[in-house]
N, C-alpha and C. Protein backbone atom coordinates (compact mmCIF):
# COMPACT_ATOMS: atom_id res chain seq x y z
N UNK A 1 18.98 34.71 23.97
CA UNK A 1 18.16 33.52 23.78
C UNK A 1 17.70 33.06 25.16
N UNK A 2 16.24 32.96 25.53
CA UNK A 2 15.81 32.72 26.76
C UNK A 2 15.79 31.22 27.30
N UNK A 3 16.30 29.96 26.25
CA UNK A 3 16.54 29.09 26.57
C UNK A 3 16.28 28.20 25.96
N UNK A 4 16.73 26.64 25.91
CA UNK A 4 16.48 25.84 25.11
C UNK A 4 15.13 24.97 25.51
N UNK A 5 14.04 24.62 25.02
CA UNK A 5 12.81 23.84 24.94
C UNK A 5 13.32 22.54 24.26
N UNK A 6 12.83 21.55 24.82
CA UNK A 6 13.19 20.12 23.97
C UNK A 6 11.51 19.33 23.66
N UNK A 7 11.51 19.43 22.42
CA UNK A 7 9.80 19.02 21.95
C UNK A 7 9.55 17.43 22.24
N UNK A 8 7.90 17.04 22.92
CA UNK A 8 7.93 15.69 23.21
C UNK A 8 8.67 14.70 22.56
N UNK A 9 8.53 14.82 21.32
CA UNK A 9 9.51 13.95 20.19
C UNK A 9 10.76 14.07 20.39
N UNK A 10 11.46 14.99 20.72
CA UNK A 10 12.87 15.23 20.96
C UNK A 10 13.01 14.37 22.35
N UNK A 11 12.45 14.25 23.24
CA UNK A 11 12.68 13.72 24.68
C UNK A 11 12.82 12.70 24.58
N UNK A 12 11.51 11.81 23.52
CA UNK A 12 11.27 10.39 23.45
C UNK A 12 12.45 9.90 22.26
N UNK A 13 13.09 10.50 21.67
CA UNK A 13 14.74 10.16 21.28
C UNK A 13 15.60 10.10 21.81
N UNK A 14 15.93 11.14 22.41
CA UNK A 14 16.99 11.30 23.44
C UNK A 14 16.69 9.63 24.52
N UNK A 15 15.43 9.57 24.86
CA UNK A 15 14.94 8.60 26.04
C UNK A 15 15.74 6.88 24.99
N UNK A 16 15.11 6.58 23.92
CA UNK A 16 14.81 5.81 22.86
C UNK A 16 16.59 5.27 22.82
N UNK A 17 16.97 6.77 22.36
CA UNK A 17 18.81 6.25 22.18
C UNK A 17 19.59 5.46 23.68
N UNK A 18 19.12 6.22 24.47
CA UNK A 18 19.46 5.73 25.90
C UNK A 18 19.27 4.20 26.19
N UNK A 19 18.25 4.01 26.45
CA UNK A 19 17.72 2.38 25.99
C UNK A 19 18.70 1.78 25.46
N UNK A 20 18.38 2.54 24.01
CA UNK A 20 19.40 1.35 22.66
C UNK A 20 20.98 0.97 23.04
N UNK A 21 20.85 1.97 23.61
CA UNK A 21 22.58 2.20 23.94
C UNK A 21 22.96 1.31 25.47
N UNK A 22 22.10 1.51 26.21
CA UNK A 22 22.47 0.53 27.43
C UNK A 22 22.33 -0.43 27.42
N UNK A 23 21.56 -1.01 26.24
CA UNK A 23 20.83 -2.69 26.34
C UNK A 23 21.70 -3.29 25.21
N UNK A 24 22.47 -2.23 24.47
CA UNK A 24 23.31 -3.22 23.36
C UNK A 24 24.93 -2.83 23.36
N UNK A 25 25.23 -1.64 23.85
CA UNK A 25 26.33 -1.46 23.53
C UNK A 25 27.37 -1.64 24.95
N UNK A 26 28.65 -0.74 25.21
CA UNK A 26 29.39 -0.43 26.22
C UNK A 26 29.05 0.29 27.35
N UNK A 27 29.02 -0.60 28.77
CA UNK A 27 28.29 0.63 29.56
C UNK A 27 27.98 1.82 29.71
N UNK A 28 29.49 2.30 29.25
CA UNK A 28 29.48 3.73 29.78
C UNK A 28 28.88 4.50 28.14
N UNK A 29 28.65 3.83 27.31
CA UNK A 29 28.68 4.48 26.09
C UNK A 29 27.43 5.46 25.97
N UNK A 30 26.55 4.91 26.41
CA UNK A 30 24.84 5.60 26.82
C UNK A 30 25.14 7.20 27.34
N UNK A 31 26.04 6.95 29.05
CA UNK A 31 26.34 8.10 28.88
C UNK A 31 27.20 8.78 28.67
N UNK A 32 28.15 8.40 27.62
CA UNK A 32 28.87 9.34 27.07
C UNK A 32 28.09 10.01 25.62
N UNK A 33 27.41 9.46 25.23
CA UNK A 33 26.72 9.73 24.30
C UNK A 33 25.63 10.96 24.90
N UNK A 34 25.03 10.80 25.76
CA UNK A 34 24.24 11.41 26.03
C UNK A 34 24.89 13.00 26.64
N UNK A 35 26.05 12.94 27.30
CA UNK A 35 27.01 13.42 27.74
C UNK A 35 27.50 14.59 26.48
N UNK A 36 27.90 14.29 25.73
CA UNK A 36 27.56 14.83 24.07
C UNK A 36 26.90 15.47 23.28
N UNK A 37 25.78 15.27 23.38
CA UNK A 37 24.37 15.65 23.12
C UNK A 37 24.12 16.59 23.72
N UNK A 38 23.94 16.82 25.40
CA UNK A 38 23.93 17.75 25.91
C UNK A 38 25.11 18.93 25.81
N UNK A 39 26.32 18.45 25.49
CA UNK A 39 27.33 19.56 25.83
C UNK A 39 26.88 20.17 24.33
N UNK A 40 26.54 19.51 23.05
CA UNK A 40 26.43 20.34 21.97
C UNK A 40 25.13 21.16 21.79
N UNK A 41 24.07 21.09 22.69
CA UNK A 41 23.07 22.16 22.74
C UNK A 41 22.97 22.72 23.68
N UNK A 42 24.19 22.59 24.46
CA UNK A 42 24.57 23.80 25.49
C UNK A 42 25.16 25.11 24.56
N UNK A 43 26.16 24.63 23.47
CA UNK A 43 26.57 25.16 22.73
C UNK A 43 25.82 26.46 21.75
N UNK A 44 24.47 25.75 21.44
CA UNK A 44 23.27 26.59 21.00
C UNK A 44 22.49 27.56 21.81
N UNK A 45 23.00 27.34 23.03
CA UNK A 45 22.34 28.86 23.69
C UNK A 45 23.32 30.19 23.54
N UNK A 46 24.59 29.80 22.64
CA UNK A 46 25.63 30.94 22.98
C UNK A 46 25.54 30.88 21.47
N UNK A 47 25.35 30.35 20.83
CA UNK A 47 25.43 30.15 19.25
C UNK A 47 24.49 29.72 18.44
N UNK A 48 22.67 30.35 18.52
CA UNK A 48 21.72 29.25 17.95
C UNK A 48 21.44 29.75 16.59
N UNK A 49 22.36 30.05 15.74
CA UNK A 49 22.28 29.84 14.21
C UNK A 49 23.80 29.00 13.63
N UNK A 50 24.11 28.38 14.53
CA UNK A 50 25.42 27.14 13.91
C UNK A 50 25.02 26.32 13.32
N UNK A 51 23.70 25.92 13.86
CA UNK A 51 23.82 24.71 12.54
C UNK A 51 22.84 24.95 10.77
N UNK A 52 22.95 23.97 10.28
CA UNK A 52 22.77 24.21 8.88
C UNK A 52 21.65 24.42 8.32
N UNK A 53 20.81 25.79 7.33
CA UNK A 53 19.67 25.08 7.43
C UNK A 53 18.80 24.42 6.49
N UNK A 54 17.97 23.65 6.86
CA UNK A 54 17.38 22.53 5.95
C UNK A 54 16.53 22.65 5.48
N UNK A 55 15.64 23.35 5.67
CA UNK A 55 13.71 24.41 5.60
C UNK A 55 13.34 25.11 6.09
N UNK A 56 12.47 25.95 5.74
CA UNK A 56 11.88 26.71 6.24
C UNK A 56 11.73 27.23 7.98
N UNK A 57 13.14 27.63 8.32
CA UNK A 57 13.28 27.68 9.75
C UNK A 57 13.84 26.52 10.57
N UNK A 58 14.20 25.71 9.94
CA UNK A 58 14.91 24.75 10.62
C UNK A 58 16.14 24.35 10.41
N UNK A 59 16.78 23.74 11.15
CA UNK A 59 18.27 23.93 11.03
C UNK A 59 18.71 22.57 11.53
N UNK A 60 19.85 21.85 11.42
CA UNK A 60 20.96 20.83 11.83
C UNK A 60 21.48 21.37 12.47
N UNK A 61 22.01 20.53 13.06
CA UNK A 61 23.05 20.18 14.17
C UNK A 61 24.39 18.93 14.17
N UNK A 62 25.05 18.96 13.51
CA UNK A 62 25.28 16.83 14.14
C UNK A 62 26.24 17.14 15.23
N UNK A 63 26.20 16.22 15.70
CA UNK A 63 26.80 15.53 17.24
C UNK A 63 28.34 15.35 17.07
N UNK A 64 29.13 16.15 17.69
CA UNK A 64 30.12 15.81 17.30
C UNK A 64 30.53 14.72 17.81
N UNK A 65 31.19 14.05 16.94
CA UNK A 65 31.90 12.49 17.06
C UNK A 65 31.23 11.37 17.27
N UNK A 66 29.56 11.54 16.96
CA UNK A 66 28.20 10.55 17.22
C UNK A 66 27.57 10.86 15.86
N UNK A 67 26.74 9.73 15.29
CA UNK A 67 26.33 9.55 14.29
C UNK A 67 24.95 10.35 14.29
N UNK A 68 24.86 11.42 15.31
CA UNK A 68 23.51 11.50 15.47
C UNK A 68 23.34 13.00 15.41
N UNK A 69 22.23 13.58 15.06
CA UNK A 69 21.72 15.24 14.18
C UNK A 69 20.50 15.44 15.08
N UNK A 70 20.43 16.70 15.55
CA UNK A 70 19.34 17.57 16.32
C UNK A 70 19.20 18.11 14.93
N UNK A 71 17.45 18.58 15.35
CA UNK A 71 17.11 18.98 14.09
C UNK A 71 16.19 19.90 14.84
N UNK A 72 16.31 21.23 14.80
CA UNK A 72 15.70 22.28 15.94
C UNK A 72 15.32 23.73 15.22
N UNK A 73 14.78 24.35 15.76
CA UNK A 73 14.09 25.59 14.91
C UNK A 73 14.39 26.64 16.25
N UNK A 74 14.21 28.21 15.45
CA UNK A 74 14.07 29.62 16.40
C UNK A 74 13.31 30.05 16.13
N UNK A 75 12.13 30.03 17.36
CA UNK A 75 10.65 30.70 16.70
C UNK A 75 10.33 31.09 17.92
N UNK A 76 10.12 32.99 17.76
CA UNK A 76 9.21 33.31 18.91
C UNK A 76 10.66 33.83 19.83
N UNK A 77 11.94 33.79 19.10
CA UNK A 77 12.58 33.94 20.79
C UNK A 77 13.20 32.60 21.40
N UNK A 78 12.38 31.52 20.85
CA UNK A 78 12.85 30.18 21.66
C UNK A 78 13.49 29.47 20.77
N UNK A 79 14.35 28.44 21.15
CA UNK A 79 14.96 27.49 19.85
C UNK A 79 14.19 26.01 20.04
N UNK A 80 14.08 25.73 19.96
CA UNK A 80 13.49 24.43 20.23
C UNK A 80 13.68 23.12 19.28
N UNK A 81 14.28 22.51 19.99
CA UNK A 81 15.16 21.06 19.47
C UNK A 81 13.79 20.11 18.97
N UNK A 82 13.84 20.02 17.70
CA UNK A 82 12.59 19.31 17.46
C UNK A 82 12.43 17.40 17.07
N UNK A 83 13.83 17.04 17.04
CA UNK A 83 14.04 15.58 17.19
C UNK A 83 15.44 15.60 17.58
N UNK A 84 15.95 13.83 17.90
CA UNK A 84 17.33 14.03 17.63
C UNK A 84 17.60 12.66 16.83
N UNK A 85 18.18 12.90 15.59
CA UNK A 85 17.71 11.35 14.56
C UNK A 85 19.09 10.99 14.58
N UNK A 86 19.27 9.65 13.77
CA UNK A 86 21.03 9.13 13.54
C UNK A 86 20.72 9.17 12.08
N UNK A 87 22.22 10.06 11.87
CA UNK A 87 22.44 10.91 10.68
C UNK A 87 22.23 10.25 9.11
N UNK A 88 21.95 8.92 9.59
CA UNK A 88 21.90 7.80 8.16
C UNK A 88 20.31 7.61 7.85
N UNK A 89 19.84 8.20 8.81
CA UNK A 89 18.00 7.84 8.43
C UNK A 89 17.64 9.30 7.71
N UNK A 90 16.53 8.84 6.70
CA UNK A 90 15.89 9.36 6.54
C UNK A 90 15.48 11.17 7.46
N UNK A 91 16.13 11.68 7.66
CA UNK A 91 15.78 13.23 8.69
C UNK A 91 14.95 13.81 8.41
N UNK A 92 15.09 13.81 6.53
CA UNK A 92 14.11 15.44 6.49
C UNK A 92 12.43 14.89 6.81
N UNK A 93 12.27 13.48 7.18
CA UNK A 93 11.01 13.21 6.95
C UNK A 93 10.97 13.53 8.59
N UNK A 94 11.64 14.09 9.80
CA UNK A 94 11.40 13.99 10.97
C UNK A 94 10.53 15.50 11.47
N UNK A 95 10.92 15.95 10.49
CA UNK A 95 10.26 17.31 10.66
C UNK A 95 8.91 17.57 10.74
């Protein structure tokens, strides 16, 4: 696998949670969260059919021990993380 791609929408979540998380919660929680996130799609370059899949080429992820689901596809060779939602919303409409 030549590497992980994170799609504009995926960035502006990742960016979005960050925010939410520094302006409401425990300092450090932002980045431990984020901290998380990254270690589990580090995980997908050694393993990118772990998570579950949902349609037509796309697959889950959730976060371990965070309420929150990558929702990413393998096309072409590349995997590419295509949001990252919290697991209680609505997902399949993120696709």
């Amino acid at each position: 696998m030549p590497g992980i791609i994170w799609s504009e929408k995926a960035i502006g979540d990742l960016v979005a949670l960050n925010e939410w998380l520094t302006e409401y919660r425990q300092p450090g929680e932002a980045a431990e969260a984020i901290r998380a996130i990254r270690n589990q799609v580090a995980g997908l370059e050694r393993f990118p059919a772990v998570g579950s899949p949902v349609s037509a080429g796309i697959r889950k992820l959730p976060i371990k021990e965070r309420p929150f689901v990558l929702l990413y596809e393998i096309a072409a060779g590349q995997l590419v993380i295509l949001r990252l939602v919290h697991n209680r919303s609505d997902w399949q409409t993120f696709t």
